[in-house]
Protein backbone atom coordinates (compact mmCIF):
# COMPACT_ATOMS: atom_id res chain seq x y z
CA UNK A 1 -1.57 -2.31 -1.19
CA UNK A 2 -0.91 -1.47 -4.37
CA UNK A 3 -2.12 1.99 -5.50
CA UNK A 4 -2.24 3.52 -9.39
CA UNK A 5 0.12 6.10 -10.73
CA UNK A 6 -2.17 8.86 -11.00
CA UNK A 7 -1.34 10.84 -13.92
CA UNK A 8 -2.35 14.89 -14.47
CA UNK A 9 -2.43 15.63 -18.02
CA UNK A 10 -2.68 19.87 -18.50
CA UNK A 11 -5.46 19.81 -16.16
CA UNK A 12 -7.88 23.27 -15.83
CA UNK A 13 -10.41 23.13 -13.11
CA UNK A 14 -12.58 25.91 -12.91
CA UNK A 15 -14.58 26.77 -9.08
CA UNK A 16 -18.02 28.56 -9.65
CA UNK A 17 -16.97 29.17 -13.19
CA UNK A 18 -13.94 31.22 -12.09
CA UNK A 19 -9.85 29.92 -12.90
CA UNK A 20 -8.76 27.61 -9.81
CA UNK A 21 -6.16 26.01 -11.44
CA UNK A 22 -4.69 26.03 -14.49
CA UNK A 23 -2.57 24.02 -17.18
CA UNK A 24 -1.64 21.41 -14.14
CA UNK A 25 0.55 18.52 -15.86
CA UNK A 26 2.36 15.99 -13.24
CA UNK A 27 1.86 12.80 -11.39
CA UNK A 28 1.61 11.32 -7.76
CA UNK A 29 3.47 7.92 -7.54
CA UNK A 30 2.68 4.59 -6.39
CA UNK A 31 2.69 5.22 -2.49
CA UNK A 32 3.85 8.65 -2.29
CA UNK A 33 2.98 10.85 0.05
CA UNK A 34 2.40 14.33 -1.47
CA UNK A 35 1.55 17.74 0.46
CA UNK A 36 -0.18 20.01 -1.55
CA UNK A 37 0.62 23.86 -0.33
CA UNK A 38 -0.22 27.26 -1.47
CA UNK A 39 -2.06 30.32 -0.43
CA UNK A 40 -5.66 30.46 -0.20
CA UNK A 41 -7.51 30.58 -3.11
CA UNK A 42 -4.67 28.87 -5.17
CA UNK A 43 -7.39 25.71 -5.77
CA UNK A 44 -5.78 23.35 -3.45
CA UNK A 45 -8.97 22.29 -2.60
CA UNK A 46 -10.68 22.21 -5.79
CA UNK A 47 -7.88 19.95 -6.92
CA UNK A 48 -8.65 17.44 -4.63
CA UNK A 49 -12.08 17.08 -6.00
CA UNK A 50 -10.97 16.70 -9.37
CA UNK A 51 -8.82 13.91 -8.18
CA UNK A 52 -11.66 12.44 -6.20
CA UNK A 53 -14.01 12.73 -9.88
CA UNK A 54 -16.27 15.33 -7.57
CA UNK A 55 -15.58 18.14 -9.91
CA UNK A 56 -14.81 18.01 -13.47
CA UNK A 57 -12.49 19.91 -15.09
CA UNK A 58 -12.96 22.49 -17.46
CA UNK A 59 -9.90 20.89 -19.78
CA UNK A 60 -7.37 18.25 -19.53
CA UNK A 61 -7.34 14.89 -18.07
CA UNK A 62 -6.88 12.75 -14.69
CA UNK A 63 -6.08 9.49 -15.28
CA UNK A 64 -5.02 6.13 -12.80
CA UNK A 65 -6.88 7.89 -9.54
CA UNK A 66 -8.71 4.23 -9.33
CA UNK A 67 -10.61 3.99 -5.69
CA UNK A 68 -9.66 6.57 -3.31
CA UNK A 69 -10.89 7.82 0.17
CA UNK A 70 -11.50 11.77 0.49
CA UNK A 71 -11.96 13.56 4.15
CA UNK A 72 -12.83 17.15 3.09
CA UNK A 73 -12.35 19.89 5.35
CA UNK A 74 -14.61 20.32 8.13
CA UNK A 75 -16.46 23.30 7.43
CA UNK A 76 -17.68 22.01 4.80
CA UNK A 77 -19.89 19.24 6.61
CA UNK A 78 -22.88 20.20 8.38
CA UNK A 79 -22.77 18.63 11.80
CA UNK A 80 -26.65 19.50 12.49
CA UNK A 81 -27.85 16.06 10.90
CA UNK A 82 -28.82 13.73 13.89
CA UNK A 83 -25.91 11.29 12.72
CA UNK A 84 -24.04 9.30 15.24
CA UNK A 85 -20.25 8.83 15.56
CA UNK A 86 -20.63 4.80 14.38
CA UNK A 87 -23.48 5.79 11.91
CA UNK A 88 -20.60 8.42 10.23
CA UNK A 89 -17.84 5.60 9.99
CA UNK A 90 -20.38 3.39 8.16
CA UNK A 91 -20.84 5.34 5.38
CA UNK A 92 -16.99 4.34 4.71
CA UNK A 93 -19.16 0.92 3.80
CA UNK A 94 -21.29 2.87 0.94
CA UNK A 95 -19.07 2.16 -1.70
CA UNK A 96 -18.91 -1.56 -1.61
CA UNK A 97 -22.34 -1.89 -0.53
CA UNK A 98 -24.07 0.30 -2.46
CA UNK A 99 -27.72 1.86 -2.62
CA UNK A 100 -29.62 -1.41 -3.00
CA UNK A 101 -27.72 -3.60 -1.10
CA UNK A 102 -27.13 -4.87 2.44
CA UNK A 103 -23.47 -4.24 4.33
CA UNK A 104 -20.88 -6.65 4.71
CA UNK A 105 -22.02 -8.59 7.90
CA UNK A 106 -18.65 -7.71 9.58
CA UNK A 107 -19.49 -4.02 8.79
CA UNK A 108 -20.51 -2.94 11.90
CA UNK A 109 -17.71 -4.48 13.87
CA UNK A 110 -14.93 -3.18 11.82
CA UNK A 111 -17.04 0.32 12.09
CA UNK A 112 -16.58 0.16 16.27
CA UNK A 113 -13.11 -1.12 15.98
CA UNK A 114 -12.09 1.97 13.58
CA UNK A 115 -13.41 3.88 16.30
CA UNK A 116 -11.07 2.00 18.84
CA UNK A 117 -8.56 2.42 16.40
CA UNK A 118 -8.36 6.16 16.35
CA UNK A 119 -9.42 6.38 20.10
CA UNK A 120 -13.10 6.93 20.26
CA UNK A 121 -13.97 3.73 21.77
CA UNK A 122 -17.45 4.31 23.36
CA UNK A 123 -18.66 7.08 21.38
CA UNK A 124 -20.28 4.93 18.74
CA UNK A 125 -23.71 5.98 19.69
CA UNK A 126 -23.19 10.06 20.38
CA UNK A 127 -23.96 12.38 17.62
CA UNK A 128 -21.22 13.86 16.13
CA UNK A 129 -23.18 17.23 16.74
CA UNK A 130 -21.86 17.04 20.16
CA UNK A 131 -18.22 16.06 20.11
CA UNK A 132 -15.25 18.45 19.67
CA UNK A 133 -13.92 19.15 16.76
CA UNK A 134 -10.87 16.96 17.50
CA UNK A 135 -13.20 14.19 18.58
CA UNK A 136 -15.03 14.81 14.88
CA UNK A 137 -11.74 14.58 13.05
CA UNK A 138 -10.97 11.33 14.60
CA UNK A 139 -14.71 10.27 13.32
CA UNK A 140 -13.30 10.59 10.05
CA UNK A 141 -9.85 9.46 10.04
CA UNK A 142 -12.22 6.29 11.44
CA UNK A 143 -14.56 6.64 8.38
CA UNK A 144 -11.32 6.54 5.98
CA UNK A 145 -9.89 3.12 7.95
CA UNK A 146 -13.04 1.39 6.88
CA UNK A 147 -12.83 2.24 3.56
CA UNK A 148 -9.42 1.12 3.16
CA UNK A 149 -8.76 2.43 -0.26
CA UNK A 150 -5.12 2.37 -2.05
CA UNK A 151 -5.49 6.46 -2.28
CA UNK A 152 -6.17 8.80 0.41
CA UNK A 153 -6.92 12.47 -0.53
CA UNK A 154 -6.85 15.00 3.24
CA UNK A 155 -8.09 18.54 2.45
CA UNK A 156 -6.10 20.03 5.94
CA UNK A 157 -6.37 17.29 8.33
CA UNK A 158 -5.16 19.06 10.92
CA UNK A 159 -6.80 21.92 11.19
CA UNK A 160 -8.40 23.41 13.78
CA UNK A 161 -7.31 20.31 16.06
CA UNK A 162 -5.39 19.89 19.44
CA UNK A 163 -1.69 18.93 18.96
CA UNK A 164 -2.51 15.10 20.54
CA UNK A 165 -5.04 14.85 17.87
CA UNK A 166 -2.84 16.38 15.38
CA UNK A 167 0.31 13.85 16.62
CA UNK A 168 -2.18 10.74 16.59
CA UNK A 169 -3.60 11.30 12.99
CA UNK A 170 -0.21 12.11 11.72
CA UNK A 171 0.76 8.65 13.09
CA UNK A 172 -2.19 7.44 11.01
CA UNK A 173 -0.83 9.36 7.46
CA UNK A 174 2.40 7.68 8.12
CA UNK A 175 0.93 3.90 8.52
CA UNK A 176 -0.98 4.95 5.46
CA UNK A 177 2.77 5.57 3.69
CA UNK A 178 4.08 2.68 5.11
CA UNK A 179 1.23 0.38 3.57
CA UNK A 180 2.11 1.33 0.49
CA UNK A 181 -0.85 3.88 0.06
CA UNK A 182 -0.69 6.84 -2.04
CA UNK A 183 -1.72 9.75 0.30
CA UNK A 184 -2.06 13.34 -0.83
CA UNK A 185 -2.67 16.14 1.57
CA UNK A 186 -3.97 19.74 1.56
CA UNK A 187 -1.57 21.24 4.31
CA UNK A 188 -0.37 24.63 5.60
CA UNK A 189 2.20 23.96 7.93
CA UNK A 190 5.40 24.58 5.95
CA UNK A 191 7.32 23.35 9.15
CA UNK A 192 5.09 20.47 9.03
CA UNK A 193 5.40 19.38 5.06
CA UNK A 194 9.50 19.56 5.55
CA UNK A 195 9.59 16.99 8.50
CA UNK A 196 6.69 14.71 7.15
CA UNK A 197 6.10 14.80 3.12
CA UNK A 198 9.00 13.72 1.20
CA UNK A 199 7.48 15.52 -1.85
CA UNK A 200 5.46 18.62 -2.38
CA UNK A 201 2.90 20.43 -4.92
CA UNK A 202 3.17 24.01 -4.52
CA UNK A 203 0.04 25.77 -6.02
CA UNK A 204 -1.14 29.16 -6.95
CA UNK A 205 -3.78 28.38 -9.55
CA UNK A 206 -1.05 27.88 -11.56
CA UNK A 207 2.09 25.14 -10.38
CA UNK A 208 4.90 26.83 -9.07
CA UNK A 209 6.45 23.16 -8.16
CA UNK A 210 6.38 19.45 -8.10
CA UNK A 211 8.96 17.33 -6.79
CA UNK A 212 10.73 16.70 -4.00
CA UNK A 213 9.62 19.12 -0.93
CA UNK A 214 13.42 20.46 -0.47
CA UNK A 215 13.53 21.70 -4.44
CA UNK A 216 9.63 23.32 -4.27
CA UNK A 217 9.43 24.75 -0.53
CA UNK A 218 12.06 27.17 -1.57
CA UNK A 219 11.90 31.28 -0.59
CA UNK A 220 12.07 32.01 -4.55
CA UNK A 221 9.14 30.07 -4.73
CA UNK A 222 7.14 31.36 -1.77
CA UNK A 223 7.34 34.91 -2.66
CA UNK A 224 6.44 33.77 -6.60
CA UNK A 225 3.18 32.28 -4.60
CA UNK A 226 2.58 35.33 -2.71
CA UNK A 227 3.20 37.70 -5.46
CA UNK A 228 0.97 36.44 -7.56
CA UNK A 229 -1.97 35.57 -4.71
CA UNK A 230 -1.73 39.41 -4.31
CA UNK A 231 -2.05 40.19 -8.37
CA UNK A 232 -5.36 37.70 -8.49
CA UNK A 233 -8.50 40.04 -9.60
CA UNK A 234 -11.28 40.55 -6.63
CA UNK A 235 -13.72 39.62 -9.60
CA UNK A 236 -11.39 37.50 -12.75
CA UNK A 237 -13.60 36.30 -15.92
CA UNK A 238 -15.57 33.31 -16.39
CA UNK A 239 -13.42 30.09 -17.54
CA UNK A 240 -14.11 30.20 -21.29
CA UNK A 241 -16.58 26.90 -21.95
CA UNK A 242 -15.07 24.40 -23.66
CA UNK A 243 -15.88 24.17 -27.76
CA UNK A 244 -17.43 20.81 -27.49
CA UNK A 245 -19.93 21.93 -24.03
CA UNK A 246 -20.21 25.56 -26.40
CA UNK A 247 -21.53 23.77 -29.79
């Protein structure tokens, strides 16, 4: 495996045309494994995005992200579409096969045996409207083994799941890191990030940190973080539109 240096040139992202992060400049190493932390609303997710070229940003550039494998947070995936478990892993095949062409032959059997993998062997054919939401993470962590990209982007994968989940897909992140993968995670377990992610991103629209997780998770920098979560405007102004998108 041998993943890109992704590189974050001064980066602005903007999230319904409000500030979400701002003036970013840094970059995630070959194979490193990065947790991305700050409070809520401090564009954590929205940064993912960017990396994943799902949102573009307002100024600044992204450059070396190459193919990459995204599970977004759950709440953000509507669970009423009669999918099932195996027909959610496949779409892990979309990229290589495309819109107008046929899946790998062997798609469907590496499909069932990423759903062995992360222990949902025998729920390929229930819809994923009617597991738990464990059961759903696994689903994905499945979806991302089929699409075996060098980069792997987790907005909070493990939220909202059991701790046997939550030890098995950890497992998972760390055969990621030992591959040689470039993971980045979304995470809010401080506890967590200082056992498990050599370095750290510490966000609050603007970058408080970047390095390793010891020199960014200090107390200096929390309160910074909280402090100025608690300053952010209930309504801030538009991002200003670039001069190029304004002419």
């Amino acid at each position: 495996m041998s993943p890109p240096e992704i590189l974050v040139s001064d980066l602005t992202v903007c999230h319904a045309r409000r500030p979400a992060v701002h003036h970013l400049s840094g970059r995630f190493a070959p194979g490193s494994l990065t947790a991305v932390v700050g409070p809520n609303g401090a564009g954590k997710s929205t940064l993912l995005r960017a990396l994943a070229g799902l949102h573009r940003p307002q100024a600044g550039r992204i450059d070396g992200v190459g193919r990459i494998a995204l599970l977004p947070q759950q709440s953000s995936i509507d669970r009423a579409f009669p999918l099932s478990c195996l027909d959610t892993v496949l779409f892990g095949s979309w990229e290589e096969a495309g819109p107008f062409r046929a899946m790998r032959r062997d798609a469907l059997a590496r499909a069932e045996a990423a759903l062995a993998a992360v222990g949902l062997r025998g729920f390929e054919r229930r819809p994923v409207g009617g597991v738990s939401a464990g059961q759903f993470q696994r689903v994905l962590f499945a979806r991302l083994l089929l699409q075996d990209a060098p980069v792997v982007l987790l907005d909070e994968p493990f939220n909202a799941v059991d701790a046997r989940t939550a030890a098995d897909l950890l497992a998972m992140v760390r055969r990621w890191h030992g591959e040689g993968r470039t993971v980045v995670a979304v995470l809010h377990d401080l506890d967590l990030v200082r056992g498990e992610f050599p370095e750290t991103l510490m966000l609050a629209r603007d970058c408080l940190g970047w390095g390793p997780t010891a020199e960014v998770l200090t107390a200096a920098n929390r309160l910074r973080a909280r402090g100025m979560a608690e300053s952010w405007a209930a309504d801030p102004e538009d991002c200003a539109r670039p001069a190029a998108a304004a002419a």
